[in-house]
Protein backbone atom coordinates (compact mmCIF):
# COMPACT_ATOMS: atom_id res chain seq x y z
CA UNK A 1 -9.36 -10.15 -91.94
CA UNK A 2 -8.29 -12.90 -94.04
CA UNK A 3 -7.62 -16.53 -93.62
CA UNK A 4 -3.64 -16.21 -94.10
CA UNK A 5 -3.67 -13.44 -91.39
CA UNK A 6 -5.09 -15.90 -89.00
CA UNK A 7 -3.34 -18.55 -90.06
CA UNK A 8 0.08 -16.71 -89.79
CA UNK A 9 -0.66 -15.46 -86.68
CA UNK A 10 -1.34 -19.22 -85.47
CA UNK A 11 1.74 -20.73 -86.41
CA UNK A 12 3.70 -17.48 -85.60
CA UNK A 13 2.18 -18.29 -82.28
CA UNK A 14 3.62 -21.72 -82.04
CA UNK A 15 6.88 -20.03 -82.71
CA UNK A 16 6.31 -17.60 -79.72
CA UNK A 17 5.30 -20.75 -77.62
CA UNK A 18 8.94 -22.14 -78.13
CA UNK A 19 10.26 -18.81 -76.98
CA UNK A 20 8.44 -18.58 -73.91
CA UNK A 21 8.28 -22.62 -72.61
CA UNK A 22 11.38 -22.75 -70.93
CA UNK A 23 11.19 -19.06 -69.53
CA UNK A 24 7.41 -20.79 -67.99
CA UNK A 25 8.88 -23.59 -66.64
CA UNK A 26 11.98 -22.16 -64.48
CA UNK A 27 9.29 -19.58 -62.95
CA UNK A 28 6.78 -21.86 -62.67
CA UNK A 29 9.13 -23.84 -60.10
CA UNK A 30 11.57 -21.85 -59.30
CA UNK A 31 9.80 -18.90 -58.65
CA UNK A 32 12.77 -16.96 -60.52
CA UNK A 33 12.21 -14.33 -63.58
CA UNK A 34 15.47 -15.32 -65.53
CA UNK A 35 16.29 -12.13 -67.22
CA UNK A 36 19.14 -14.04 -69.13
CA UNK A 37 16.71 -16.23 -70.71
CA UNK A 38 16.90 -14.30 -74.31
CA UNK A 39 20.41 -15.00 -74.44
CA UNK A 40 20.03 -18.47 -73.67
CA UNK A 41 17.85 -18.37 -77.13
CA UNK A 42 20.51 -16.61 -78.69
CA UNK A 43 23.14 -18.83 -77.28
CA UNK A 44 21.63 -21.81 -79.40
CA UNK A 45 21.12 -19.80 -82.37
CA UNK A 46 25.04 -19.23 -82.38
CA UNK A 47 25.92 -22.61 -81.32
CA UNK A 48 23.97 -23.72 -84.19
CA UNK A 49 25.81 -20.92 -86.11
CA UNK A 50 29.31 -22.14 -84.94
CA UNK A 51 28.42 -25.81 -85.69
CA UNK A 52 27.36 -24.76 -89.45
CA UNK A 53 30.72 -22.50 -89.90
CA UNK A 54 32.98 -25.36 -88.01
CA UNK A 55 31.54 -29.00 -88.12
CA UNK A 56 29.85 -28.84 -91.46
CA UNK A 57 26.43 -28.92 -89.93
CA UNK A 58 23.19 -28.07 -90.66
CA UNK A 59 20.65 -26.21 -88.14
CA UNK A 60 18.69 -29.70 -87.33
CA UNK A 61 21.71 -31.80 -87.38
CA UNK A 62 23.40 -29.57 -85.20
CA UNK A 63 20.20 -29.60 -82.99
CA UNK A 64 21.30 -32.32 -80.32
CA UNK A 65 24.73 -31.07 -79.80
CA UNK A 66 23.13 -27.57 -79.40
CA UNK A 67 20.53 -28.60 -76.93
CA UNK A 68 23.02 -31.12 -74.84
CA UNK A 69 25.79 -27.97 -74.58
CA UNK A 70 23.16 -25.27 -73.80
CA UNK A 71 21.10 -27.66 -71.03
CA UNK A 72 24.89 -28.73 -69.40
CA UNK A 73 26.09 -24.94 -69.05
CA UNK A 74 22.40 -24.19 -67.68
CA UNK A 75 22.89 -26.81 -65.20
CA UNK A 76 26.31 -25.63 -64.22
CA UNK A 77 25.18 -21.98 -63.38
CA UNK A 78 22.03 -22.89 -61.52
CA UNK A 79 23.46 -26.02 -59.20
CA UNK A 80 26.67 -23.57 -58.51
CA UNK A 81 25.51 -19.98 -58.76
CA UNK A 82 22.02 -19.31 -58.90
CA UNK A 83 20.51 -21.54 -56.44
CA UNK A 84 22.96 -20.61 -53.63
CA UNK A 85 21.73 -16.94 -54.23
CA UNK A 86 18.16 -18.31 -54.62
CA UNK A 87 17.57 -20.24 -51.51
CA UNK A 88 18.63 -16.90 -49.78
CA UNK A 89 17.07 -14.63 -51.72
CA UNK A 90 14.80 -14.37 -54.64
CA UNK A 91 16.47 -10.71 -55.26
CA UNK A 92 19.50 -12.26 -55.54
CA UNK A 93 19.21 -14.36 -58.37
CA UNK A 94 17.15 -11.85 -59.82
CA UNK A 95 19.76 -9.46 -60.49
CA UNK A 96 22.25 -12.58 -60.86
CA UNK A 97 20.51 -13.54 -63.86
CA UNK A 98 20.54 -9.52 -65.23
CA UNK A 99 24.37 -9.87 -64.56
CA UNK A 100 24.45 -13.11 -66.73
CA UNK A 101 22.49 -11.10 -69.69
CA UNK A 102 24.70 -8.55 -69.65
CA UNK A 103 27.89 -10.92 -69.34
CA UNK A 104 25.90 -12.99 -72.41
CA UNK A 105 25.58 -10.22 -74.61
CA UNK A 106 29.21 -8.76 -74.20
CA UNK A 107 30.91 -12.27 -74.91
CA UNK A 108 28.57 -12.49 -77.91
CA UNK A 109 29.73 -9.65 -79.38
CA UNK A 110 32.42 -9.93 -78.55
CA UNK A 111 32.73 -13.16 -80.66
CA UNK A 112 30.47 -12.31 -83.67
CA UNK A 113 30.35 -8.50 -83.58
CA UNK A 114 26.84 -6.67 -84.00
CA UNK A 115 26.59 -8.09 -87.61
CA UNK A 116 23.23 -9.92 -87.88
CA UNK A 117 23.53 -13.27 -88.41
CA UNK A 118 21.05 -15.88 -89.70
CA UNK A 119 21.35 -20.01 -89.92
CA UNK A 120 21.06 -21.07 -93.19
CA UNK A 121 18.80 -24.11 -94.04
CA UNK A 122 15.95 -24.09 -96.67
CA UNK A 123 13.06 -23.55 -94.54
CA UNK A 124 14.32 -19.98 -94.56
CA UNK A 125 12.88 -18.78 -97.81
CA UNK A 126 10.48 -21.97 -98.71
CA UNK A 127 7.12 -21.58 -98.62
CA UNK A 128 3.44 -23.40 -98.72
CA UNK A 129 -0.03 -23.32 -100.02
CA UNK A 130 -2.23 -25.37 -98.46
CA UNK A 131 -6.25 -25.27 -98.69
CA UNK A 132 -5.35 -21.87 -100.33
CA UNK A 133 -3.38 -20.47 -97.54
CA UNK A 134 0.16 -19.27 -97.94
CA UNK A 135 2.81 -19.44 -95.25
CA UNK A 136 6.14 -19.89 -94.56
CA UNK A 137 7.77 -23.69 -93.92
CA UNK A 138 9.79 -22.60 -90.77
CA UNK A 139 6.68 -20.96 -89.39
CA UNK A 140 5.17 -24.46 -89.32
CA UNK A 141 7.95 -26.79 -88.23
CA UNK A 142 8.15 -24.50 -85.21
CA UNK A 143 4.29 -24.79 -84.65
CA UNK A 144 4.69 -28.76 -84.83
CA UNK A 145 8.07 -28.47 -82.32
CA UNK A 146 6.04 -26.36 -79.76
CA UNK A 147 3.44 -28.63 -79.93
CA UNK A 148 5.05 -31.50 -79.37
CA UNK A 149 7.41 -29.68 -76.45
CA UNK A 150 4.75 -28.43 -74.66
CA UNK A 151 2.63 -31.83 -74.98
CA UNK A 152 6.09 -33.63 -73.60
CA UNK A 153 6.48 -31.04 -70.94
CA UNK A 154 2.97 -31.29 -69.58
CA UNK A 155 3.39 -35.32 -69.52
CA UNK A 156 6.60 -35.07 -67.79
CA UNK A 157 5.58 -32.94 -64.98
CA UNK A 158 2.35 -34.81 -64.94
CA UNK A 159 2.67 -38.15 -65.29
CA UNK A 160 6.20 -39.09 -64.12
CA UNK A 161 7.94 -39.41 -61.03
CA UNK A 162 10.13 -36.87 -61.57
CA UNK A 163 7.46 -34.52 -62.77
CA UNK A 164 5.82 -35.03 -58.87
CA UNK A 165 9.26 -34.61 -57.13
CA UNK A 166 9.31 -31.48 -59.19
CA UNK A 167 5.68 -30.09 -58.53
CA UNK A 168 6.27 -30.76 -54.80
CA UNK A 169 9.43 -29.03 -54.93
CA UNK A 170 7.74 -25.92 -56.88
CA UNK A 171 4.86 -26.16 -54.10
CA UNK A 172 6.69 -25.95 -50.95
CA UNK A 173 10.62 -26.64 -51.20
CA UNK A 174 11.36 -26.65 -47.19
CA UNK A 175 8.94 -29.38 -46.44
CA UNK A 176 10.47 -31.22 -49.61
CA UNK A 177 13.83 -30.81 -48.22
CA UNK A 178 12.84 -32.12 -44.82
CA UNK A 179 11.09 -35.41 -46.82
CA UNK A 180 14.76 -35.82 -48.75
CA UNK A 181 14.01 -34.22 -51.65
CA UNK A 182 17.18 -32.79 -53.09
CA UNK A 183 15.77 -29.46 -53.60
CA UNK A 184 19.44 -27.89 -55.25
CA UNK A 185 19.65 -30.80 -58.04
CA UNK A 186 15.40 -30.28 -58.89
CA UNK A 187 16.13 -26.59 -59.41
CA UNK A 188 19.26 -27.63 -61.86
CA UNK A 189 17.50 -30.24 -63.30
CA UNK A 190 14.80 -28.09 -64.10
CA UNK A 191 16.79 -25.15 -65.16
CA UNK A 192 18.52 -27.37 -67.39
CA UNK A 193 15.52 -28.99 -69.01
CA UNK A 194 14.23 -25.37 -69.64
CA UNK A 195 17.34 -24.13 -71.52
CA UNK A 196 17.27 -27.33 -73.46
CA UNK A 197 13.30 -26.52 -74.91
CA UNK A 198 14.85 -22.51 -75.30
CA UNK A 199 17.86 -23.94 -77.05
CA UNK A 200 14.99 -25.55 -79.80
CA UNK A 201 13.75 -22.44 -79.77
CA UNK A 202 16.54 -20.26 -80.45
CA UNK A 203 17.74 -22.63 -83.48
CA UNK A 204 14.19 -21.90 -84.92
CA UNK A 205 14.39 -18.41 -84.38
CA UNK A 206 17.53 -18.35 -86.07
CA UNK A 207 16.29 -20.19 -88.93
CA UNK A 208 13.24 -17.76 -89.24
CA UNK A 209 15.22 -14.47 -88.32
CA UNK A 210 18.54 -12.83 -88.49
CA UNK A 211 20.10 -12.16 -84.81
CA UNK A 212 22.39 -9.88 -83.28
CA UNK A 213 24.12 -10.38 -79.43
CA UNK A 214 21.42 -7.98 -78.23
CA UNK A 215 18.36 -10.09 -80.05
CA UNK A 216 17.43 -11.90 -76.84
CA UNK A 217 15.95 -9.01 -74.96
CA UNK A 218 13.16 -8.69 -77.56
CA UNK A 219 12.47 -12.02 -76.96
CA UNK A 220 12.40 -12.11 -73.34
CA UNK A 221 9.71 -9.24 -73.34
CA UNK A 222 7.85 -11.00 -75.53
CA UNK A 223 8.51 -14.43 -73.06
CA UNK A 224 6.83 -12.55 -70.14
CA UNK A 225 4.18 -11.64 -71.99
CA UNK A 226 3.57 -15.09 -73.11
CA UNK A 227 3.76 -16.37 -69.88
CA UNK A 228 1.41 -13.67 -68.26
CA UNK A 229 -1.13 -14.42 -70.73
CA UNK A 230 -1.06 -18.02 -70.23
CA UNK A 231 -0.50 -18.16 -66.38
CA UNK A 232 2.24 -18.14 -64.69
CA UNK A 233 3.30 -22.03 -64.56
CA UNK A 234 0.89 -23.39 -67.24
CA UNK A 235 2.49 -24.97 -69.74
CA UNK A 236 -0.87 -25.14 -71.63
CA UNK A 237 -1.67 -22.28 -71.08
CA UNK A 238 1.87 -21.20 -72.13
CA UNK A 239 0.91 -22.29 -75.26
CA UNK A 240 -2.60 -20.58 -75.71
CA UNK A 241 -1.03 -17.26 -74.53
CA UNK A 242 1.34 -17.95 -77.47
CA UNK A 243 -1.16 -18.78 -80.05
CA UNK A 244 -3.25 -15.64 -78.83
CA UNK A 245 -0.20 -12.82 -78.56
CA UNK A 246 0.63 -14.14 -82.25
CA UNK A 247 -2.57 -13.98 -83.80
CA UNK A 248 -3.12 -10.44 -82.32
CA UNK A 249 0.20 -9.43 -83.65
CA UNK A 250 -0.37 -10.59 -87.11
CA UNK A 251 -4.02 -8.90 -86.95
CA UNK A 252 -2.54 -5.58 -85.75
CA UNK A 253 -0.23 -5.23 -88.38
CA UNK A 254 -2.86 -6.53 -90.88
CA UNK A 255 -4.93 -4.20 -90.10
CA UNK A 256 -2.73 -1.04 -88.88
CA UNK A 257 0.46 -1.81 -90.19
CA UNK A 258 3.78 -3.54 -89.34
CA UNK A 259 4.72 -0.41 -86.29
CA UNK A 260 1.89 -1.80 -84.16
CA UNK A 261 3.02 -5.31 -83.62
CA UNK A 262 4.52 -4.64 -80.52
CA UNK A 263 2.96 -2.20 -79.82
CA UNK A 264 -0.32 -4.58 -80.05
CA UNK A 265 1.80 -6.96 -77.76
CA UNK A 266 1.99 -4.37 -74.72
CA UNK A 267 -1.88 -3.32 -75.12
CA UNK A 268 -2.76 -7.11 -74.75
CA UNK A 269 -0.57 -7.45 -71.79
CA UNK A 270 -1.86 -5.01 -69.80
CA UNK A 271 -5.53 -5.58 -70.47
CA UNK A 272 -5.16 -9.25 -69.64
CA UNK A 273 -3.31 -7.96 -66.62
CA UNK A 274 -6.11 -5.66 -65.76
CA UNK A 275 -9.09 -7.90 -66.65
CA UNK A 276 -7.56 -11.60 -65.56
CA UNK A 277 -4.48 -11.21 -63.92
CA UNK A 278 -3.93 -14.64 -62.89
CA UNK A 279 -3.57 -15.86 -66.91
CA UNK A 280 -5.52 -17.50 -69.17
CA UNK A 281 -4.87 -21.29 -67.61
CA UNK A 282 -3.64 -20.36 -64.49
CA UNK A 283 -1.97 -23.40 -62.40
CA UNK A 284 -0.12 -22.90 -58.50
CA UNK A 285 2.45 -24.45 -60.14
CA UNK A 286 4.11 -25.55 -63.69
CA UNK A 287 1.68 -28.37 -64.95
């Protein structure tokens, strides 16, 4: 073991944490596995793409656009599609949300074809030393962006009147209704809010890797297992399952080579499962 191994896995772990916030937060109150949530990642990495190809702009620059677009169509399917299924039936917008995958990955390649695409900015290929350490520059900007997310998240849903209409919502929605709560808007709101923190992370992702219309179901296994790790509604822990699934991936294939990173990523899973099955920081609710 050697201190750019750890460090690597760290920050490749604050990458992982950007991947899996938003995919914590709808489950967390909506109670709702969203199976189409690696294609919203790969929905801003090609917005970002399209925006670079058509409007001149870079990744970052086309970051707000990306985020604003990604968030509205979120909204859209979950106030008109989703929730209607949901308040009937959890089963229902489960496979809903398989059918929007699916539907996802066709139109993207539809679009782009299976070429692999990647978003071209600088923090690609640059690279650091510090205190002896090498690493790659995109590896830490997303470390910095989840940390600041998932700081922001946890304040929102903690400290804010909308963050308590939400947790009450996420803790029992027919009483909510009954006290006026608006419990259809909450669960687009939310929605929303988390395909705006996976749009960061897909435009990070896109910066760090190439991607391909069928990239996001990686990404969603990994997701789960994120969010397993942590608890299910933690956004702290969200991040510490993140930090941990990354250094254990970057040990793995230190140490065994680069086949068992994911395969390191399923053995974790299930002995977390087996040992502490409620996560790491386990909350009732997203916190």
């Amino acid at each position: 073991m050697n201190a750019d191994t750890v460090v690597n896995g760290l920050l490749l772990g604050g990458l992982y944490a950007l991947v899996a916030l938003g995919l914590s937060i709808v489950f967390g109150v909506l109670r709702l596995i969203n199976l189409a949530h690696g294609e919203l990642l790969v929905a801003g990495a090609y917005l970002a793409y399209l925006a670079g190809e058509h409007l001149g702009l870079g990744p970052f620059a086309a970051l707000p656009l990306v985020v604003a677009v990604t968030a509205a169509l979120a909204y859209l399917l979950q106030r008109f599609l989703l929730t209607g299924l949901l308040v009937r039936s959890a089963d229902g917008a489960l496979v809903a949300t398989f059918g929007l995958s699916l539907l996802a990955q066709g139109a993207f390649a539809q679009g782009f074809d299976s070429t692999p695409k990647a978003l071209s900015s600088s923090l690609s290929t640059s690279g650091l030393t510090l205190a002896g350490v090498h690493t790659r520059t995109a590896y830490l900007v997303a470390f910095a962006a989840a940390a600041v997310l998932c700081a922001a998240a946890h304040l929102l849903l903690n400290r804010t009147r909308l963050g308590t209409t939400v947790r009450a919502a996420a803790a029992d929605p027919t009483t909510s209704g009954l006290m006026g709560i608006d419990i259809r808007q909450v669960y687009a709101v939310t929605f929303a809010l988390g395909a705006a923190v996976t749009a960061v992370g897909g435009v990070l992702l896109g910066v760090t890797y190439s991607f391909t219309p069928t990239t996001g179901t990686s990404y969603l296994l990994i997701g789960i297992a994120v969010v397993v790790l942590g608890g299910v509604g933690s956004v702290a822990g969200t991040f510490a399952g993140a930090l941990l699934l990354g250094l254990v991936q970057s040990l793995a294939a230190a140490q065994f080579g680069g086949g068992y990173r994911d395969l390191s990523v399923y053995l974790l899973f299930f002995v977390v499962l087996a040992l502490r099955p409620q996560g790491l920081l386990a909350r009732r609710a997203a916190s």
